[in-house]
Each structure stands twice: as structure tokens, then as C-alpha cells.
PDB file of N, CA and C in Angstrom:
ATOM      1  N   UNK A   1     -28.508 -28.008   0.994  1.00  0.00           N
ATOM      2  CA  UNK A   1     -27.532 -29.064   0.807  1.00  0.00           C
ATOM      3  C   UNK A   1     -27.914 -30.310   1.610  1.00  0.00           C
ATOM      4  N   UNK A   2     -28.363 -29.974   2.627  1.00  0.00           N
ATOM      5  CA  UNK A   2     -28.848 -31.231   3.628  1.00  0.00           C
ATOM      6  C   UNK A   2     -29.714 -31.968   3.076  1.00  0.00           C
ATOM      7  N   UNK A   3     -30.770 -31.536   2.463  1.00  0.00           N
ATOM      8  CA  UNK A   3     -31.964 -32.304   1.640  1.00  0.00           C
ATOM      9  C   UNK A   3     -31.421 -32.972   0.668  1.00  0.00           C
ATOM     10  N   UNK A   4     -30.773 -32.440  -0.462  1.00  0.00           N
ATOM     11  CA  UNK A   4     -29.783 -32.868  -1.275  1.00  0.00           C
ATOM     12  C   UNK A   4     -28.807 -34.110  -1.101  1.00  0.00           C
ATOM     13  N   UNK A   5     -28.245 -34.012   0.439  1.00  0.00           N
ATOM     14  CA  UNK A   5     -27.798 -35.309   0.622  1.00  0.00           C
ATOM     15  C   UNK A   5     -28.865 -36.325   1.205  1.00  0.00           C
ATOM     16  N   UNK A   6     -30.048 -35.917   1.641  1.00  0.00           N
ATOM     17  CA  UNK A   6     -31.053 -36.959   2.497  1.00  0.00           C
ATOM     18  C   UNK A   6     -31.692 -37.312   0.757  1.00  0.00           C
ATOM     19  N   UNK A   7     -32.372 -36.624  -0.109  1.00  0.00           N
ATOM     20  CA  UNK A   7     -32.429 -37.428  -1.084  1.00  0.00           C
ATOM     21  C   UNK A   7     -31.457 -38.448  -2.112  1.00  0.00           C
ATOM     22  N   UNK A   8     -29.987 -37.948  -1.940  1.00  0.00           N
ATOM     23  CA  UNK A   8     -29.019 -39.053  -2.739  1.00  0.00           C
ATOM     24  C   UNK A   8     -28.748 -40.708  -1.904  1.00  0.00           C
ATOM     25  N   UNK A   9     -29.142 -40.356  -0.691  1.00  0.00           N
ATOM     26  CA  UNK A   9     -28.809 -41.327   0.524  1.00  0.00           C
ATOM     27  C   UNK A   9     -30.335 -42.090   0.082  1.00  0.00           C
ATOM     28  N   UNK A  10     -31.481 -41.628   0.013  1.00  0.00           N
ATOM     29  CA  UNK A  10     -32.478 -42.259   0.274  1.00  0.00           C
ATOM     30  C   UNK A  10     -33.095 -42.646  -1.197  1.00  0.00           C
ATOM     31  N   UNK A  11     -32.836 -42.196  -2.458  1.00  0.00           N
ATOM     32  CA  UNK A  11     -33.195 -42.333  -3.917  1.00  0.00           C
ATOM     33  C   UNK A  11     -32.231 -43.166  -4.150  1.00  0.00           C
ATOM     34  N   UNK A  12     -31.337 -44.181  -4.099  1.00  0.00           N
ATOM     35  CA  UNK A  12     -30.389 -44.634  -4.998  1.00  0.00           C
ATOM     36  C   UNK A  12     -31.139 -45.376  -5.673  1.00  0.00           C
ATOM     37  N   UNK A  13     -30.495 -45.668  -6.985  1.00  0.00           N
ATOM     38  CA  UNK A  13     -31.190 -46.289  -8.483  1.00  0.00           C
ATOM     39  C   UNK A  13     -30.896 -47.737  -7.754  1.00  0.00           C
ATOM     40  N   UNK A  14     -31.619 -48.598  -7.938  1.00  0.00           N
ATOM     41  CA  UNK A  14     -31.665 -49.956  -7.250  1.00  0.00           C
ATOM     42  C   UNK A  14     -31.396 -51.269  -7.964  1.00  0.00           C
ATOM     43  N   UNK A  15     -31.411 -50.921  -9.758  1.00  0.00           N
ATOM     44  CA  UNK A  15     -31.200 -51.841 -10.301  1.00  0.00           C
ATOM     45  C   UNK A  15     -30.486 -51.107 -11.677  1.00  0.00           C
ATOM     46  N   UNK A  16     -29.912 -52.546 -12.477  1.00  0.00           N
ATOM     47  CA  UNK A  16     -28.913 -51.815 -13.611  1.00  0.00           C
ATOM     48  C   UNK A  16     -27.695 -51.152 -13.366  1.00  0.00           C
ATOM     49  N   UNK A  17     -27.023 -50.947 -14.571  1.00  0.00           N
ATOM     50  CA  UNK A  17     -25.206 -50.856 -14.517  1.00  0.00           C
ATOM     51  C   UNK A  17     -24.750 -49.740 -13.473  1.00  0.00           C
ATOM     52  N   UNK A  18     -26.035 -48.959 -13.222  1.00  0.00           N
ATOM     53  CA  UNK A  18     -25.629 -47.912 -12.067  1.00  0.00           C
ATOM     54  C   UNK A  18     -26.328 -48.418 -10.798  1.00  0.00           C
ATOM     55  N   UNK A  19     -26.842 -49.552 -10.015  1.00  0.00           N
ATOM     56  CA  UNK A  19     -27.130 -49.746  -9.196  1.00  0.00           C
ATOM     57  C   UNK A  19     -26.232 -49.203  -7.585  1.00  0.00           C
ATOM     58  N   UNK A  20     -26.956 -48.905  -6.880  1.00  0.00           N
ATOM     59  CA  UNK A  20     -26.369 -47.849  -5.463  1.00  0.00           C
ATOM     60  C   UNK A  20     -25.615 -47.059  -6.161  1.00  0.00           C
ATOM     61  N   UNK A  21     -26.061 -46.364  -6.929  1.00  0.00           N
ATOM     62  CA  UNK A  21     -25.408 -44.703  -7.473  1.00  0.00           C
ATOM     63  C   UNK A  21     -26.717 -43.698  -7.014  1.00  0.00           C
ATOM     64  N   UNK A  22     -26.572 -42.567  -6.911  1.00  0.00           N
ATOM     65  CA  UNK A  22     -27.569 -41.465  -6.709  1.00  0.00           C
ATOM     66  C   UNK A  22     -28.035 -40.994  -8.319  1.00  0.00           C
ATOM     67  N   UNK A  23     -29.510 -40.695  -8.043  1.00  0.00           N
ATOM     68  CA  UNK A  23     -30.333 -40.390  -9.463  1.00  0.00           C
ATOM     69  C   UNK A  23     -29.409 -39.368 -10.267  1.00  0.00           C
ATOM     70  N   UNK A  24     -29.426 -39.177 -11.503  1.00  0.00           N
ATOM     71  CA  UNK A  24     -28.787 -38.678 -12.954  1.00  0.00           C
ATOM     72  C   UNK A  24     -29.154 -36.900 -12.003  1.00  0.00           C
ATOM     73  N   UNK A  25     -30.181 -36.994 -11.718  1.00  0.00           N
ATOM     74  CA  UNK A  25     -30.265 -35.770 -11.436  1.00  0.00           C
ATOM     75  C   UNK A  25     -29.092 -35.087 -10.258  1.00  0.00           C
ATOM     76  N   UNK A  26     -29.533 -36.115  -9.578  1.00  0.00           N
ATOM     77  CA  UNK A  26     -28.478 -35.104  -8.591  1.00  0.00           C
ATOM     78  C   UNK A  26     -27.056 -35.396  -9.031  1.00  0.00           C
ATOM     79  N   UNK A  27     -26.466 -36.407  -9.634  1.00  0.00           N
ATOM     80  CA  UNK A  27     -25.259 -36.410 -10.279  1.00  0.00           C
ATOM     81  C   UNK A  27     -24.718 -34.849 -10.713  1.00  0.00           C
ATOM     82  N   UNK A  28     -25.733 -34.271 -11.703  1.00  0.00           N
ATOM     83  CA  UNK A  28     -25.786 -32.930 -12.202  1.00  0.00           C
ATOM     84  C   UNK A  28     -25.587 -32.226 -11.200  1.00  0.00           C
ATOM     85  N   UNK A  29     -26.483 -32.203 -10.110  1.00  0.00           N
ATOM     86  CA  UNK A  29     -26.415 -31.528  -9.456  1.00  0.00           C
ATOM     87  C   UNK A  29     -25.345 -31.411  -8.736  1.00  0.00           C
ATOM     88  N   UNK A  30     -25.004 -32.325  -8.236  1.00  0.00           N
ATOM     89  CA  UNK A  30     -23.156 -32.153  -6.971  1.00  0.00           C
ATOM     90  C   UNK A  30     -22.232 -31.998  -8.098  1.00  0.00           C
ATOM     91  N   UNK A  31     -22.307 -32.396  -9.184  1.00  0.00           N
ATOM     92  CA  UNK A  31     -21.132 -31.701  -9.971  1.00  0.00           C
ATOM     93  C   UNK A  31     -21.121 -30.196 -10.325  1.00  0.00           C
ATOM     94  N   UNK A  32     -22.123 -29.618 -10.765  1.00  0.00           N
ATOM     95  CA  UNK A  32     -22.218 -28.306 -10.579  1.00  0.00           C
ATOM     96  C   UNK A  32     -21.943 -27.672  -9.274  1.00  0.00           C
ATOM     97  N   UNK A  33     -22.076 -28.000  -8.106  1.00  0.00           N
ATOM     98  CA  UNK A  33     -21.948 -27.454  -6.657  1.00  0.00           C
ATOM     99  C   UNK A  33     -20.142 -27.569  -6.520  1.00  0.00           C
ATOM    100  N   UNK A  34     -19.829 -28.689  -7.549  1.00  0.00           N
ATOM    101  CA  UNK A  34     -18.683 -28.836  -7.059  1.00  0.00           C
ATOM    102  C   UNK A  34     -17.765 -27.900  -7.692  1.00  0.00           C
ATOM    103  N   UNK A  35     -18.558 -27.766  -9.348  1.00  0.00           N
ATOM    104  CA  UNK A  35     -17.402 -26.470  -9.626  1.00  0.00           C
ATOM    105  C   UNK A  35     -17.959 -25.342  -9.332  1.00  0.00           C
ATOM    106  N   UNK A  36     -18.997 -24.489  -9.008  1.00  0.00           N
ATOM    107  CA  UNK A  36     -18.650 -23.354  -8.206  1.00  0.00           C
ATOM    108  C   UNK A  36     -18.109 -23.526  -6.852  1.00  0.00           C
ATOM    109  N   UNK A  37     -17.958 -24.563  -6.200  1.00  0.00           N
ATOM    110  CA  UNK A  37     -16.783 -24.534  -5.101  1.00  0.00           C
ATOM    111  C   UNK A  37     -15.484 -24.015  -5.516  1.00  0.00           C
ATOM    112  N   UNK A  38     -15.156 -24.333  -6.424  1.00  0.00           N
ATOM    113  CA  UNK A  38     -13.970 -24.556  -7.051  1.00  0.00           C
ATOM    114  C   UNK A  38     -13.460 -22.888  -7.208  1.00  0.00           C
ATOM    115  N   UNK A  39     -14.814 -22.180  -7.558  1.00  0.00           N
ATOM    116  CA  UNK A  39     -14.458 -20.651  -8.004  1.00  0.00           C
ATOM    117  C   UNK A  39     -14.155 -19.941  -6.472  1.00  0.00           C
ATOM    118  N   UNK A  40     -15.196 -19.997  -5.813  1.00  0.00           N
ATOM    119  CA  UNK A  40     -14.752 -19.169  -4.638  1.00  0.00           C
ATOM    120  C   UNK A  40     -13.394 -18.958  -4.238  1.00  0.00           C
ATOM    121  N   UNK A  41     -12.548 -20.104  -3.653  1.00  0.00           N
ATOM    122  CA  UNK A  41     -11.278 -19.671  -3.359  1.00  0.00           C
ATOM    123  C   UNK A  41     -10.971 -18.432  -4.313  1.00  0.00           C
ATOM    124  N   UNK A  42     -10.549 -18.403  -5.882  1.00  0.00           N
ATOM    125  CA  UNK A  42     -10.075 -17.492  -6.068  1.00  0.00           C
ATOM    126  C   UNK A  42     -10.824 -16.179  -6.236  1.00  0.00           C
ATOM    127  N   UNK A  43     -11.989 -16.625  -6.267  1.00  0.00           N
ATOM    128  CA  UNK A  43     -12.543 -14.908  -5.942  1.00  0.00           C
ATOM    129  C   UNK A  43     -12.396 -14.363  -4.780  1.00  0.00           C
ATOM    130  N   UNK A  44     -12.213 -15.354  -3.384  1.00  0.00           N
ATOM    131  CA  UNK A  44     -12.220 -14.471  -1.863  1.00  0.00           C
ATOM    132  C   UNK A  44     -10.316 -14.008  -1.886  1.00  0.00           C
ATOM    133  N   UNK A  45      -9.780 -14.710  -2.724  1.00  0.00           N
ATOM    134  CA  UNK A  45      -8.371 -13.873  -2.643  1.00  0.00           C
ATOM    135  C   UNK A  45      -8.039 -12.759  -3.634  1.00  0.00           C
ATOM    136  N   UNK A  46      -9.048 -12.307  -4.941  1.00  0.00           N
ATOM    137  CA  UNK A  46      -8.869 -11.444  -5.097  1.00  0.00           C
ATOM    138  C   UNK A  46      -9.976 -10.040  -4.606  1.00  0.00           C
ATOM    139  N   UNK A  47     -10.521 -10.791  -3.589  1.00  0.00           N
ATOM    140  CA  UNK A  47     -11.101  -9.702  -2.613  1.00  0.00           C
ATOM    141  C   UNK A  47     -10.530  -9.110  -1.695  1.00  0.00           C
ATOM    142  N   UNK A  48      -9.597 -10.187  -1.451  1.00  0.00           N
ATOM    143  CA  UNK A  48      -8.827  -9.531  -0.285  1.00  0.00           C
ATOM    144  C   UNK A  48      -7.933  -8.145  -0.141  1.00  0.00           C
ATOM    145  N   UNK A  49      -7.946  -7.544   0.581  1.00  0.00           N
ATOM    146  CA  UNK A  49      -7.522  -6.162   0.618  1.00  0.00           C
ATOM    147  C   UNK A  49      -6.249  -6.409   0.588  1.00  0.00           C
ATOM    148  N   UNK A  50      -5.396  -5.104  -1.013  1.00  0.00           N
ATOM    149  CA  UNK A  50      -3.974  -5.309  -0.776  1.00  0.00           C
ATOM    150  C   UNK A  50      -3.106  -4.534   0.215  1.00  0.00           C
ATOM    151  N   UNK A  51      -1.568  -5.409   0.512  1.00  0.00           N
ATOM    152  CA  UNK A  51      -1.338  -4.298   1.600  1.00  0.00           C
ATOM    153  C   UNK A  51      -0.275  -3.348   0.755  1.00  0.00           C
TER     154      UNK A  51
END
């Protein structure tokens, strides 16, 4: 993840309608990271032991 942010910080597209945005690629990329974030919560609560 650290590299991931040292390349979005250090690649931004420099010119055109997306200028200081991070490359198409990693776009993909933190959006995908963002929805399996999204899953965990409910999988660690139906891990949790019932009482």
C-alpha cells in the first residue's frame, strides 16, 4: 500500500481534463482496495463467536 501511495503522489497525469489526478491505473486500483475494505467488516462479525 505504501508504494501504491508513493507512486499516486509521484505519477500524477500533468496535463489534460484530468490534470493532478493519479494514473487510470491506480484509480482501478484504490477503488478495488476500497471495496474489499468494504467486505471485511461484515465477514469479521460473522466470525465472531456466538454467545
Amino acid at each position: 500500500m505504501a508504494m501504491v501511495e508513493q507512486h499516486k503522489v509521484h505519477c500524477l497525469v500533468e496535463k489534460g481534463p484530468r490534470a493532478s489526478e493519479p494514473p487510470l491505473d491506480l484509480v482501478q486500483l484504490l477503488q478495488m482496495i476500497e471495496s474489499a475494505k468494504s467486505l471485511v467488516p461484515p465477514t469479521m462479525m460473522r466470525l465472531e463467536p456466538k454467545e
